[in-house]
N, C-alpha and C. Protein backbone atom coordinates (compact mmCIF):
# COMPACT_ATOMS: atom_id res chain seq x y z
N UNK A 1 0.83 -1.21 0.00
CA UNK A 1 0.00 0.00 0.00
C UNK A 1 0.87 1.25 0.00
N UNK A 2 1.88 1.25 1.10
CA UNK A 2 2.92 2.62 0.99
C UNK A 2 3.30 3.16 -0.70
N UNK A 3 3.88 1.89 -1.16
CA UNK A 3 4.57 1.82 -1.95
C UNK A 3 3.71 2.32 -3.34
N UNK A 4 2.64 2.76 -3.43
CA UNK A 4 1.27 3.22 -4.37
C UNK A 4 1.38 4.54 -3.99
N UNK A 5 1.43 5.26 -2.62
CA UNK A 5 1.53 6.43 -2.57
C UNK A 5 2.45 6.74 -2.73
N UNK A 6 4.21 6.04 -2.67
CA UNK A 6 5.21 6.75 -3.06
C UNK A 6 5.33 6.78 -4.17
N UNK A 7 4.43 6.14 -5.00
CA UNK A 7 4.48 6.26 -6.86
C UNK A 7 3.62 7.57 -7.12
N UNK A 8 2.47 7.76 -6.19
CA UNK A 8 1.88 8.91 -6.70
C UNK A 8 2.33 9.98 -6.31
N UNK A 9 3.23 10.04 -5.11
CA UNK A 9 4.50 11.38 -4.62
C UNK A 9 5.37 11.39 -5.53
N UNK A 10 5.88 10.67 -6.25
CA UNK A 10 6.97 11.18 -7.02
C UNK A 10 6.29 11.69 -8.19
N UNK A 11 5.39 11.13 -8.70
CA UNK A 11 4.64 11.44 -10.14
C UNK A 11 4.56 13.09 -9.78
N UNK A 12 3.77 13.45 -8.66
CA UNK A 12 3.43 14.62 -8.62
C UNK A 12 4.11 15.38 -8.41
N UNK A 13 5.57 15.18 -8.05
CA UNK A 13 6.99 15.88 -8.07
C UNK A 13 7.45 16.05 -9.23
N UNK A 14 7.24 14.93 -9.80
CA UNK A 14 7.89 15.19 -11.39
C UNK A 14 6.79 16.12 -12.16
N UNK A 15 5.99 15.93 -12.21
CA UNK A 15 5.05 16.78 -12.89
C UNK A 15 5.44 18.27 -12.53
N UNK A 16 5.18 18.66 -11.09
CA UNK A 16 5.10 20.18 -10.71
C UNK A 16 6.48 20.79 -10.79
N UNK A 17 7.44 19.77 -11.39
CA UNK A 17 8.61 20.05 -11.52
C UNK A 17 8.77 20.77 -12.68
N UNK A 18 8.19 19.38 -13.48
CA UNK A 18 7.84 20.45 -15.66
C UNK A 18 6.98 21.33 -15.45
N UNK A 19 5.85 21.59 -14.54
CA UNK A 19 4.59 22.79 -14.43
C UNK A 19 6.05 24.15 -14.21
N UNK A 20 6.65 23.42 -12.76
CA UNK A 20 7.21 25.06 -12.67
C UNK A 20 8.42 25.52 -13.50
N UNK A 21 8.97 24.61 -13.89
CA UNK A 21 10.30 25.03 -15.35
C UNK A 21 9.87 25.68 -16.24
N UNK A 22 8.47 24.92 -16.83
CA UNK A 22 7.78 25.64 -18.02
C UNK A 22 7.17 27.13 -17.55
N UNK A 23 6.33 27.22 -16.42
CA UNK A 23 6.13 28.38 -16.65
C UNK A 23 7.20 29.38 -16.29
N UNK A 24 8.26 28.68 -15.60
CA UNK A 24 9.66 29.69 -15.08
C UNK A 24 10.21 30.49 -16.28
N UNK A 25 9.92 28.94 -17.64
CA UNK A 25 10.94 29.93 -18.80
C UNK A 25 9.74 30.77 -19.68
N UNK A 26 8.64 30.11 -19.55
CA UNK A 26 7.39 31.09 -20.16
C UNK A 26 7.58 32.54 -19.82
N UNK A 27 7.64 32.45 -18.22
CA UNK A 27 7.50 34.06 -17.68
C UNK A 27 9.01 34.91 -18.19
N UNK A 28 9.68 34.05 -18.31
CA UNK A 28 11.45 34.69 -18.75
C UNK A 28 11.24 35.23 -19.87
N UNK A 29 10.68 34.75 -20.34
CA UNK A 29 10.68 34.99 -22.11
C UNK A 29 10.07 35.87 -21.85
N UNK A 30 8.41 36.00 -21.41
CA UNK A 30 8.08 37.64 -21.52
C UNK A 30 8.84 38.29 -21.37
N UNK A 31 9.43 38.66 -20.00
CA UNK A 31 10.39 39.27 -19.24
C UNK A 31 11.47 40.20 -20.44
N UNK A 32 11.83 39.05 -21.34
CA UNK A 32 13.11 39.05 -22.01
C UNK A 32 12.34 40.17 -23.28
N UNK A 33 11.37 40.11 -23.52
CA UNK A 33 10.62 40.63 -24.84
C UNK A 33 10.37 42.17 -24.15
């Protein structure tokens, strides 16, 4: 059972990881324009 939630903790780490890169370089780029 643990071992189901530590698959869905990392998933959601990895995900909010690409959520916040992408919008990190989204907002740069405005920034940069």
């Amino acid at each position: 059972m643990s071992w189901i939630i530590f698959m869905i903790l990392s998933i959601v780490i990895v995900w909010g990881g690409l959520a916040t890169s992408i919008w990190w370089a989204v907002k740069t780029a405005k920034q940069a324009k």
